[in-house]
PDB file of N, CA and C in Angstrom:
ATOM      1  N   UNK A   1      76.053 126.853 138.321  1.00  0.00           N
ATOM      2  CA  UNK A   1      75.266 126.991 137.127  1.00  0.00           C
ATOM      3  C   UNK A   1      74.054 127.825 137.450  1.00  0.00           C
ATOM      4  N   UNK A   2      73.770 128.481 136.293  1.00  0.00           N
ATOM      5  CA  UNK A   2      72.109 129.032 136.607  1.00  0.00           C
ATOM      6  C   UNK A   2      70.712 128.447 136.303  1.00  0.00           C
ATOM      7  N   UNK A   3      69.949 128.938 137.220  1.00  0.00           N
ATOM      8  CA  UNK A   3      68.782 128.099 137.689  1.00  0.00           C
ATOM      9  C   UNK A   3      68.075 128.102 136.238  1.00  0.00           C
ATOM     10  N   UNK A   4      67.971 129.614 135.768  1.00  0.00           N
ATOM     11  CA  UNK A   4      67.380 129.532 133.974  1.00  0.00           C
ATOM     12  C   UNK A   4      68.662 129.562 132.885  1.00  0.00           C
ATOM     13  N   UNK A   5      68.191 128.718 132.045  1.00  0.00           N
ATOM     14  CA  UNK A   5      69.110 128.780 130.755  1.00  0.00           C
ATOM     15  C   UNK A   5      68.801 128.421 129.691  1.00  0.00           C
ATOM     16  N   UNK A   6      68.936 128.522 128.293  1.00  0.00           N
ATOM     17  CA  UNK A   6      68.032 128.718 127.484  1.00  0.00           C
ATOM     18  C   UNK A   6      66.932 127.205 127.049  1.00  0.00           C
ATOM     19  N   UNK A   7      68.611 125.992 127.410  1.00  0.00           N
ATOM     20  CA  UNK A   7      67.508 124.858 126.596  1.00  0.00           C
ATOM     21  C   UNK A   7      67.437 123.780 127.725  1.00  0.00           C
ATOM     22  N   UNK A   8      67.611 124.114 128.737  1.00  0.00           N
ATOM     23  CA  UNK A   8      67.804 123.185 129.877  1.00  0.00           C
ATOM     24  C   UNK A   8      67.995 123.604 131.166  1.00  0.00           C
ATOM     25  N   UNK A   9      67.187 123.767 132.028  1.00  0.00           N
ATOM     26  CA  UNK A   9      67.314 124.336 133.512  1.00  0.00           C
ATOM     27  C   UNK A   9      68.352 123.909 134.396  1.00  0.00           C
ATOM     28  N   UNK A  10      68.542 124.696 135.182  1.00  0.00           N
ATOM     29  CA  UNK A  10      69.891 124.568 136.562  1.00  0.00           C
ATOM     30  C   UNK A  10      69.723 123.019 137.035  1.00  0.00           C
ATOM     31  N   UNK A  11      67.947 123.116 137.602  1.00  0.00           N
ATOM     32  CA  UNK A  11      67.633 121.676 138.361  1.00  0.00           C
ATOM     33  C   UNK A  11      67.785 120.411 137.093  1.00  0.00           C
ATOM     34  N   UNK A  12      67.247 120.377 136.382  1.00  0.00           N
ATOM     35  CA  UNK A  12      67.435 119.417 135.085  1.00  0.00           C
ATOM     36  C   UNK A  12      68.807 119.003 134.608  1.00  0.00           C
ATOM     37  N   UNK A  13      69.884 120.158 134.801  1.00  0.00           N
ATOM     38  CA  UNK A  13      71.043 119.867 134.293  1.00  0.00           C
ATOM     39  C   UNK A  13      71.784 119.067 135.513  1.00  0.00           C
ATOM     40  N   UNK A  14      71.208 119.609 136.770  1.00  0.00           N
ATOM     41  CA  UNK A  14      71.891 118.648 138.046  1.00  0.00           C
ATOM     42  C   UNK A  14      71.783 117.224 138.024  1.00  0.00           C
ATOM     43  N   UNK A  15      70.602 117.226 137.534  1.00  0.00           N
ATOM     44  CA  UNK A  15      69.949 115.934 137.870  1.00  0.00           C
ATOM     45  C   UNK A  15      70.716 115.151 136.884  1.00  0.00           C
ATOM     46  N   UNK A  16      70.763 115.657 135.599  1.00  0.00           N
ATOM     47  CA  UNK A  16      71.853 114.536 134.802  1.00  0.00           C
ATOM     48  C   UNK A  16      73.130 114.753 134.835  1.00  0.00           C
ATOM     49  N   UNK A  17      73.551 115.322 135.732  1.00  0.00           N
ATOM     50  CA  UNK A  17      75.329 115.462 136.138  1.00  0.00           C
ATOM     51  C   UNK A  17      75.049 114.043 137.045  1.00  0.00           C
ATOM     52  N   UNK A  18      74.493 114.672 138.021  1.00  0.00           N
ATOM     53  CA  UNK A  18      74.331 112.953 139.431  1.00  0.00           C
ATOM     54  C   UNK A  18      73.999 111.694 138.729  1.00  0.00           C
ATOM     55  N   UNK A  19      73.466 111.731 137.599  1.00  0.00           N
ATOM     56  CA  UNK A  19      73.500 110.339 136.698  1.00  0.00           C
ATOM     57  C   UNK A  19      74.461 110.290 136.721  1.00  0.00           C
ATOM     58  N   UNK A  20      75.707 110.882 136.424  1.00  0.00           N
ATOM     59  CA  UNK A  20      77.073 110.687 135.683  1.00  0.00           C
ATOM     60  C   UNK A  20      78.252 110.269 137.134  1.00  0.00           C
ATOM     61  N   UNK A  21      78.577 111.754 137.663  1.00  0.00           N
ATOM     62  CA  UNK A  21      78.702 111.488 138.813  1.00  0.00           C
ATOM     63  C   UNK A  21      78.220 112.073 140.230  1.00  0.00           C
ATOM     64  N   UNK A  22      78.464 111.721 141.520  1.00  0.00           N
ATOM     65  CA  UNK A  22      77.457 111.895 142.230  1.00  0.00           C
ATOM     66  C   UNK A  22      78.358 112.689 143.039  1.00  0.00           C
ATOM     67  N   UNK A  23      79.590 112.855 143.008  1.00  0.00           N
ATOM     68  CA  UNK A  23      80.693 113.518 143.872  1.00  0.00           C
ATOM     69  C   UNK A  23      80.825 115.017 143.649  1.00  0.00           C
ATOM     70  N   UNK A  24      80.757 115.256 142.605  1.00  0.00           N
ATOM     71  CA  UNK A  24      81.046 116.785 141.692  1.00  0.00           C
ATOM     72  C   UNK A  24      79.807 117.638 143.129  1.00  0.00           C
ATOM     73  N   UNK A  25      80.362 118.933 143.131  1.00  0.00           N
ATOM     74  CA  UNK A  25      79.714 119.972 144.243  1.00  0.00           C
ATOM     75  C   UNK A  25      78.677 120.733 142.433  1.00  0.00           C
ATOM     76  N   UNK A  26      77.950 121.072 143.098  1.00  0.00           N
ATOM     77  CA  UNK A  26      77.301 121.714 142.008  1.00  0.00           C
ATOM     78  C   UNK A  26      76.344 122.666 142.833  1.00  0.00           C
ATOM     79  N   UNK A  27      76.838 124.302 142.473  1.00  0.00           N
ATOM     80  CA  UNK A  27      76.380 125.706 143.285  1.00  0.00           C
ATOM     81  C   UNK A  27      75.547 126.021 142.456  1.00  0.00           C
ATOM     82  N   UNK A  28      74.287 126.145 142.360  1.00  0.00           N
ATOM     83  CA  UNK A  28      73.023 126.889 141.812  1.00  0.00           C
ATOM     84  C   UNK A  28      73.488 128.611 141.753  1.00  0.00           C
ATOM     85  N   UNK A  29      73.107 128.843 140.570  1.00  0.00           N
ATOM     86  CA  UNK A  29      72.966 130.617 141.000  1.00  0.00           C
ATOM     87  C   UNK A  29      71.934 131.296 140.709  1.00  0.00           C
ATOM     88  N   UNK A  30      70.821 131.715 141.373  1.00  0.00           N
ATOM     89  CA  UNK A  30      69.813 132.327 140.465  1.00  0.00           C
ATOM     90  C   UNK A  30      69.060 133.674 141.343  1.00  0.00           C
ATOM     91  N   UNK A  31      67.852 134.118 140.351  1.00  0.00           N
ATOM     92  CA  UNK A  31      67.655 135.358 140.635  1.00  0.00           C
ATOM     93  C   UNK A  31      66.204 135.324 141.449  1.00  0.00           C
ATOM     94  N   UNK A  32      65.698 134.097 141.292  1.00  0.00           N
ATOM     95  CA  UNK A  32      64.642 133.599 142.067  1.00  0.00           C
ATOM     96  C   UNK A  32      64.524 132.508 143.201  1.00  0.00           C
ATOM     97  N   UNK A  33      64.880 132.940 143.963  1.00  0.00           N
ATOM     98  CA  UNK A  33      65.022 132.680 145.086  1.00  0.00           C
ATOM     99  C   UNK A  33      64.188 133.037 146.274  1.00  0.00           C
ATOM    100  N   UNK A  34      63.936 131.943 146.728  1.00  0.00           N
ATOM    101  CA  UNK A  34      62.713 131.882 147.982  1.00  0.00           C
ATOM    102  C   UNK A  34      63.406 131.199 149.409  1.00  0.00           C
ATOM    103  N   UNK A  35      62.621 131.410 150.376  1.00  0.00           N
ATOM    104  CA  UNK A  35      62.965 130.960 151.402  1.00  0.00           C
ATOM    105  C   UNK A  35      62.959 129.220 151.434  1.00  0.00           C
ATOM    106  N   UNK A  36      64.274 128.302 152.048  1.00  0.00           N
ATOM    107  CA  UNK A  36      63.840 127.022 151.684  1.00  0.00           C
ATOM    108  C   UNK A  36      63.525 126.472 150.688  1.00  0.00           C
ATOM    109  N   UNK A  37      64.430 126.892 149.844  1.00  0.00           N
ATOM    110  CA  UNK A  37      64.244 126.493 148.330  1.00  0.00           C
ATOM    111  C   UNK A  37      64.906 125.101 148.548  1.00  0.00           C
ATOM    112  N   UNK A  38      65.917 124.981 148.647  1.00  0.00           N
ATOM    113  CA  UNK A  38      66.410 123.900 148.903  1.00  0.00           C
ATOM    114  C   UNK A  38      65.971 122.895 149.527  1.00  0.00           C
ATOM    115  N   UNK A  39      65.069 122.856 149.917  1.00  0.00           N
ATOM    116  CA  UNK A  39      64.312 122.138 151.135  1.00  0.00           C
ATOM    117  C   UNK A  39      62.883 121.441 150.272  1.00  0.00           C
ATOM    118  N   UNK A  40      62.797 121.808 148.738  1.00  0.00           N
ATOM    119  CA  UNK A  40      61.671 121.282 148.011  1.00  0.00           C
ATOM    120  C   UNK A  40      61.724 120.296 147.152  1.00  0.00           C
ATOM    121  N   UNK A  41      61.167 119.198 147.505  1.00  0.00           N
ATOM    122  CA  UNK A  41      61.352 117.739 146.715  1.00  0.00           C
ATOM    123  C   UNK A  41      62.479 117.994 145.578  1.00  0.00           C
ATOM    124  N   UNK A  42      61.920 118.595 144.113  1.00  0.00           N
ATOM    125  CA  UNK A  42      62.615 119.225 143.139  1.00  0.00           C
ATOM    126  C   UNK A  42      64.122 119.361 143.032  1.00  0.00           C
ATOM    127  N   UNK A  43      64.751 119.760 144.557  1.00  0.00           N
ATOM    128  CA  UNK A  43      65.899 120.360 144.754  1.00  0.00           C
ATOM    129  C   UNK A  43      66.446 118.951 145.687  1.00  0.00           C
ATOM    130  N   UNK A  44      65.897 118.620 146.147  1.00  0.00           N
ATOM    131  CA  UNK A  44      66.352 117.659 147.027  1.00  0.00           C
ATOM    132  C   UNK A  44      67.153 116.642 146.004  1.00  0.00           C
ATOM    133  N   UNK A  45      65.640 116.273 145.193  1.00  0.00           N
ATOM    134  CA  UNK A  45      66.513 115.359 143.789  1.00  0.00           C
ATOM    135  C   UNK A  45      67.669 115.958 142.904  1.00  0.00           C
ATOM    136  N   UNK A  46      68.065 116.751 143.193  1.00  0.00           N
ATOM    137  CA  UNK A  46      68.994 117.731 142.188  1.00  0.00           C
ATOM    138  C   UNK A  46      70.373 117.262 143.033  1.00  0.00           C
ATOM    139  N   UNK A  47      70.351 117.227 144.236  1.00  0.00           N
ATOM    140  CA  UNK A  47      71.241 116.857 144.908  1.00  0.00           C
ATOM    141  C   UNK A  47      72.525 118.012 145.035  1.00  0.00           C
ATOM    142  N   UNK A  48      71.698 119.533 145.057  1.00  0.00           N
ATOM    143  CA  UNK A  48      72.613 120.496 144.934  1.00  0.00           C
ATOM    144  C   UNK A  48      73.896 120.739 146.164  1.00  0.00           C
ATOM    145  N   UNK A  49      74.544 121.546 146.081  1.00  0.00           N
ATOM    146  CA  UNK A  49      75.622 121.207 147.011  1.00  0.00           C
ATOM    147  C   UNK A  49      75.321 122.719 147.613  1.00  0.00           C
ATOM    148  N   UNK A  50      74.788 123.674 146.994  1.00  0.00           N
ATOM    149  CA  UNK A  50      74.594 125.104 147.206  1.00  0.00           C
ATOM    150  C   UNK A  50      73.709 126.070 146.280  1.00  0.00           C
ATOM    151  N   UNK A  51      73.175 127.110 147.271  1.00  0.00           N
ATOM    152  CA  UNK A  51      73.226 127.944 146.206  1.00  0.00           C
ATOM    153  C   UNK A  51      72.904 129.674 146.236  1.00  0.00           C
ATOM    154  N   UNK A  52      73.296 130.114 145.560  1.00  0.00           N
ATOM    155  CA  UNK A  52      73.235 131.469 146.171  1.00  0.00           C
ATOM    156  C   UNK A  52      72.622 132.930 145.040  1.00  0.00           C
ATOM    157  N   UNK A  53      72.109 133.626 145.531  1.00  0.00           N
ATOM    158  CA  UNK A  53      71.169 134.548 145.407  1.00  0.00           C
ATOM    159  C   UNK A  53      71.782 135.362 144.312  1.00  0.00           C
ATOM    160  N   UNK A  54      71.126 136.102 143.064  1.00  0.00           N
ATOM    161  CA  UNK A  54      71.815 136.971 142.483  1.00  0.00           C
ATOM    162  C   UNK A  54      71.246 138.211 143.137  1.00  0.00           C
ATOM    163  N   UNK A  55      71.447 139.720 142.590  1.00  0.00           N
ATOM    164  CA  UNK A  55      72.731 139.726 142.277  1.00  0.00           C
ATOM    165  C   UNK A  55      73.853 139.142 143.394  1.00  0.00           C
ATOM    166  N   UNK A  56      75.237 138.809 143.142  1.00  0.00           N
ATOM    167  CA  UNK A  56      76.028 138.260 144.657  1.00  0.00           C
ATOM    168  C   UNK A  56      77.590 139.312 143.657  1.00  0.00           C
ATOM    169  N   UNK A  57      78.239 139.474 144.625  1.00  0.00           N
ATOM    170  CA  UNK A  57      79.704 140.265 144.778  1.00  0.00           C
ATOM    171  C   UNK A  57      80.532 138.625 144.480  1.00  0.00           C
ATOM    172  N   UNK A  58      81.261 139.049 143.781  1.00  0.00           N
ATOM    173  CA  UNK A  58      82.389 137.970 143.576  1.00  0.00           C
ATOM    174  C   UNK A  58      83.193 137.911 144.828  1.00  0.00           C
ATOM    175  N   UNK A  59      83.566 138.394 145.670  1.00  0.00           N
ATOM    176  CA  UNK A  59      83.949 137.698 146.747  1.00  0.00           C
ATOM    177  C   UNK A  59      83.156 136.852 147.399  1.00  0.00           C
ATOM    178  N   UNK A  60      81.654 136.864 147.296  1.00  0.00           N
ATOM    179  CA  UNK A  60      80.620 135.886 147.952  1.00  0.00           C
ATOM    180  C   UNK A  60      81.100 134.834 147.384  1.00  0.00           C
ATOM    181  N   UNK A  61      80.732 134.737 146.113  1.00  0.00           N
ATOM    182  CA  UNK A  61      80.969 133.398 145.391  1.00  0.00           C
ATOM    183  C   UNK A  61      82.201 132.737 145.068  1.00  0.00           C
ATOM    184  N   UNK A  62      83.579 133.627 145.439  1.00  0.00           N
ATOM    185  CA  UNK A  62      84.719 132.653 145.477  1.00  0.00           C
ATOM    186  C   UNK A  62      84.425 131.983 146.834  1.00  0.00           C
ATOM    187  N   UNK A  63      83.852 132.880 148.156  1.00  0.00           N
ATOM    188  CA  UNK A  63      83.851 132.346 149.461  1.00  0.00           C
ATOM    189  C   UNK A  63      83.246 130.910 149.935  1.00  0.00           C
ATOM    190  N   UNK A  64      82.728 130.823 148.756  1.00  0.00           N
ATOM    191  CA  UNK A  64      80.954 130.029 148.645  1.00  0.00           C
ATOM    192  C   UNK A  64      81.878 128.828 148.225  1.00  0.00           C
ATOM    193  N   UNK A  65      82.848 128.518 147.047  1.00  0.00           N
ATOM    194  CA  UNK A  65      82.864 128.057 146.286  1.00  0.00           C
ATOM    195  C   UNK A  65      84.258 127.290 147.118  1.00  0.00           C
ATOM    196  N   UNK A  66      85.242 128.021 148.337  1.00  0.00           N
ATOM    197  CA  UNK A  66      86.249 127.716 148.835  1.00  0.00           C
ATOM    198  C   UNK A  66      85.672 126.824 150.068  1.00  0.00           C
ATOM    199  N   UNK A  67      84.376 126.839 150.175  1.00  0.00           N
ATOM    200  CA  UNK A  67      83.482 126.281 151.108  1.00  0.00           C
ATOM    201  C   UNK A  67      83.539 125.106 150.814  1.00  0.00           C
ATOM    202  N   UNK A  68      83.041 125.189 149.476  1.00  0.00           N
ATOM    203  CA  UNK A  68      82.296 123.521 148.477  1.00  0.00           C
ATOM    204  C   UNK A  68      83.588 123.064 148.490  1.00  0.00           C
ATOM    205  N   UNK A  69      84.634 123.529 148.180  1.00  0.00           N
ATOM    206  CA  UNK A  69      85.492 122.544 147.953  1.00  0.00           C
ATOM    207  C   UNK A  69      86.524 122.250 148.946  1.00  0.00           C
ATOM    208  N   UNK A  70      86.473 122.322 150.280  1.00  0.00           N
ATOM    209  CA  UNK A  70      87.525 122.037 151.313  1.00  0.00           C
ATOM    210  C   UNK A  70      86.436 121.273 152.356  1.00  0.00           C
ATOM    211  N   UNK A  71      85.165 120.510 152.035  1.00  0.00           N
ATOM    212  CA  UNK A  71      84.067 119.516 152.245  1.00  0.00           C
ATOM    213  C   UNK A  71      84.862 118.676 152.161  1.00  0.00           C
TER     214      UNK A  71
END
């Protein structure tokens, strides 16, 4: 999912997926991206599984995604 979206953010929407369930992989995609993002309270609670930088080549993100799911 992406980090911006119009009525509900990437991190916000994680956070109420893991209410629901806690198993689902859930890959962030966004265009703002910092070093150790993942590593900030915010994200920690999001309980993301990944996430990766735009722009990205669709082979990144099937690679990314064959990752998340053979965990």
């Amino acid at each position: 999912m992406d980090l911006c979206m119009p009525s509900l953010d990437g991190i916000r929407l994680a956070k109420k997926i893991r209410e629901v369930n806690t198993k689902i992989k859930i890959l962030l995609i966004t265009a703002f991206y910092f070093n150790d993002m993942l590593d900030t309270e915010e994200y920690r609670e999001a309980k993301l599984s990944g996430l990766i930088q735009k722009p990205t080549k669709l082979s990144e993100l099937r690679q990314r995604m064959i990752e998340l799911l053979s965990e």
